[in-house]
Protein backbone atom coordinates (compact mmCIF):
# COMPACT_ATOMS: atom_id res chain seq x y z
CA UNK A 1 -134.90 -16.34 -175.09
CA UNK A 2 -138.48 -15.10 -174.62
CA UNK A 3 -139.33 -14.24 -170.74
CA UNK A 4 -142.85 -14.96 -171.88
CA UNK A 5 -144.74 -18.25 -169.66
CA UNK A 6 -144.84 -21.20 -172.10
CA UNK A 7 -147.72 -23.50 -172.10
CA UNK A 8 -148.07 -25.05 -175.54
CA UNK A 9 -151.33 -26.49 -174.67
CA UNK A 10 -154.09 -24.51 -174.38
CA UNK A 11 -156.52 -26.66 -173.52
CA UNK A 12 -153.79 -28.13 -170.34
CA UNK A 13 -154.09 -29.16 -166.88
CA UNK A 14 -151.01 -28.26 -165.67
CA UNK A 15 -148.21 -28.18 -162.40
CA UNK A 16 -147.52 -24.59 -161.73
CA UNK A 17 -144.70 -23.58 -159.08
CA UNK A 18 -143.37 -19.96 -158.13
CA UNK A 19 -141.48 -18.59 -155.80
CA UNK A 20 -140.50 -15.00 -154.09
CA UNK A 21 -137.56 -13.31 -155.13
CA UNK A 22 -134.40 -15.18 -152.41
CA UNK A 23 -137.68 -17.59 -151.52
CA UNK A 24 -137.96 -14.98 -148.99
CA UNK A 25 -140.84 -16.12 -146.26
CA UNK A 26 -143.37 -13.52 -147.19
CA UNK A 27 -146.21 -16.08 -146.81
CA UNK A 28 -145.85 -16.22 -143.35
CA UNK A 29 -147.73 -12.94 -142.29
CA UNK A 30 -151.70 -13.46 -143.23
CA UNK A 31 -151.68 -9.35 -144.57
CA UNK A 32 -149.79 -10.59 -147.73
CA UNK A 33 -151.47 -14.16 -147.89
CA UNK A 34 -154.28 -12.52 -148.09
CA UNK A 35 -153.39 -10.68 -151.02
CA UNK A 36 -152.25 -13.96 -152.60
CA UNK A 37 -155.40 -15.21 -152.02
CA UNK A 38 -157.34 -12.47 -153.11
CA UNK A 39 -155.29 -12.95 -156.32
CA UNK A 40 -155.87 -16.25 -156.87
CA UNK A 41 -159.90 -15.93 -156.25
CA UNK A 42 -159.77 -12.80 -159.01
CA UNK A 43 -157.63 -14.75 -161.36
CA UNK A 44 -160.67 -17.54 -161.15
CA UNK A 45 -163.33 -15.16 -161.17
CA UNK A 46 -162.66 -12.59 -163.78
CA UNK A 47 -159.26 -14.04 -165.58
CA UNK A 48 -160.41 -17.62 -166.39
CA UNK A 49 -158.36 -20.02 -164.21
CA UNK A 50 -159.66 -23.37 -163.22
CA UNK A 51 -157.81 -24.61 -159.88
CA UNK A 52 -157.96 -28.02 -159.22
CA UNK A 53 -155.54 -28.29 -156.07
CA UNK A 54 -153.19 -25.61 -154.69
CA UNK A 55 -150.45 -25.30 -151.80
CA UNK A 56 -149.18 -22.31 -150.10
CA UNK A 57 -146.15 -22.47 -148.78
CA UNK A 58 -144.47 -19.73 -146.33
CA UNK A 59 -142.02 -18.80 -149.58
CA UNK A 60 -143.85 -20.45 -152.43
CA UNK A 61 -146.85 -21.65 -154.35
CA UNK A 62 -147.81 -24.69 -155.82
CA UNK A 63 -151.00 -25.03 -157.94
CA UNK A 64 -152.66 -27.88 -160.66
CA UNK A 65 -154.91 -25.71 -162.83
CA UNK A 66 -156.20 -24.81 -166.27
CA UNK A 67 -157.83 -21.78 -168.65
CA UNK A 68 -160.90 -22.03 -169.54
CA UNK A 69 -161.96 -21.71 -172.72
CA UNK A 70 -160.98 -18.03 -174.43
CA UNK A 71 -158.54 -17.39 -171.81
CA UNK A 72 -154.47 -18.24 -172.13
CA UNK A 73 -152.81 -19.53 -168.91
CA UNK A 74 -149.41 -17.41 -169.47
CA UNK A 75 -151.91 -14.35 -169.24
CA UNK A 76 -153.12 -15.55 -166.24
CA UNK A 77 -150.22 -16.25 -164.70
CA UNK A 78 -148.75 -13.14 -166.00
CA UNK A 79 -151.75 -11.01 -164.15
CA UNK A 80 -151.51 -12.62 -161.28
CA UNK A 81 -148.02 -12.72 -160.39
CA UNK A 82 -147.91 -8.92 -161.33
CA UNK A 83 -150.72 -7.83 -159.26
CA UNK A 84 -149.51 -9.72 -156.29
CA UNK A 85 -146.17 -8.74 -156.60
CA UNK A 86 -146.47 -5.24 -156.29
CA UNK A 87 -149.14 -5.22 -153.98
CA UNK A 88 -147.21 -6.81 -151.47
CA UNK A 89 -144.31 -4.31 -152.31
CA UNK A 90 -146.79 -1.76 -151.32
CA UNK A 91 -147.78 -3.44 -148.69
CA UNK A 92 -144.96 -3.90 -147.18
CA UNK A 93 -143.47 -0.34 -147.93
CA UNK A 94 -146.70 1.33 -145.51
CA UNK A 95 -146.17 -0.94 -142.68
CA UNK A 96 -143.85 0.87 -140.24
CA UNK A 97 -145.38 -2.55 -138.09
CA UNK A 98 -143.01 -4.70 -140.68
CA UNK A 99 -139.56 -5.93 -138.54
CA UNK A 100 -138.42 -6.93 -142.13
CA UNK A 101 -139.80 -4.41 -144.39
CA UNK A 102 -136.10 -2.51 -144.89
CA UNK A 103 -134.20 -5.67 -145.91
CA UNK A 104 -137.19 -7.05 -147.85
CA UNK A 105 -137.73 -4.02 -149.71
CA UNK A 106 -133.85 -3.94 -150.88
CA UNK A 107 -133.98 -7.40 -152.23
CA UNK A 108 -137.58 -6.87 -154.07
């Protein structure tokens, strides 16, 4: 089975959901919100995504989007869930501030 995103159309609007790893509440501290967000406005600038309506939940995100036209949404999706993902790893690994950061880090 291919770990690969699957969107057979590439001209789609489509439902996207993710979650963290244990839907862990990452979302609720604005330092790595902000790093979603900063994701998500990159992703539309430079990696063609079209958002039409998103949600943010303290644990997960929900977003109705599309690729525009040369760009794949799997890619996109791909990018950003990379970027963000170890970014807030990072993150989370410098703040000595963090009450969490030891048991996050061990389930990340």
């Amino acid at each position: 089975m291919s770990l690969a995103y699957k969107f057979h159309n590439p001209d789609g609007l489509y439902v996207v959901t993710f979650a963290t790893i244990g839907w862990i509440d990452v979302f609720t501290r604005n330092m790595y919100k902000n790093i979603l967000l900063e994701s998500i406005q990159f992703c539309q600038i430079n990696k063609g995504l079209d958002l039409n309506a998103w949600c943010l939940m303290t644990n997960h995100l929900h977003f109705i989007g599309s690729a525009r036209e040369r760009f794949l949404m799997s890619n996109i999706l791909r990018d950003m869930k990379k970027f963000t993902s170890k970014k807030i790893i990072e993150v989370i690994a410098n703040n000595e501030q963090e009450s969490r950061r030891e048991w996050m880090l061990a389930i990340f």
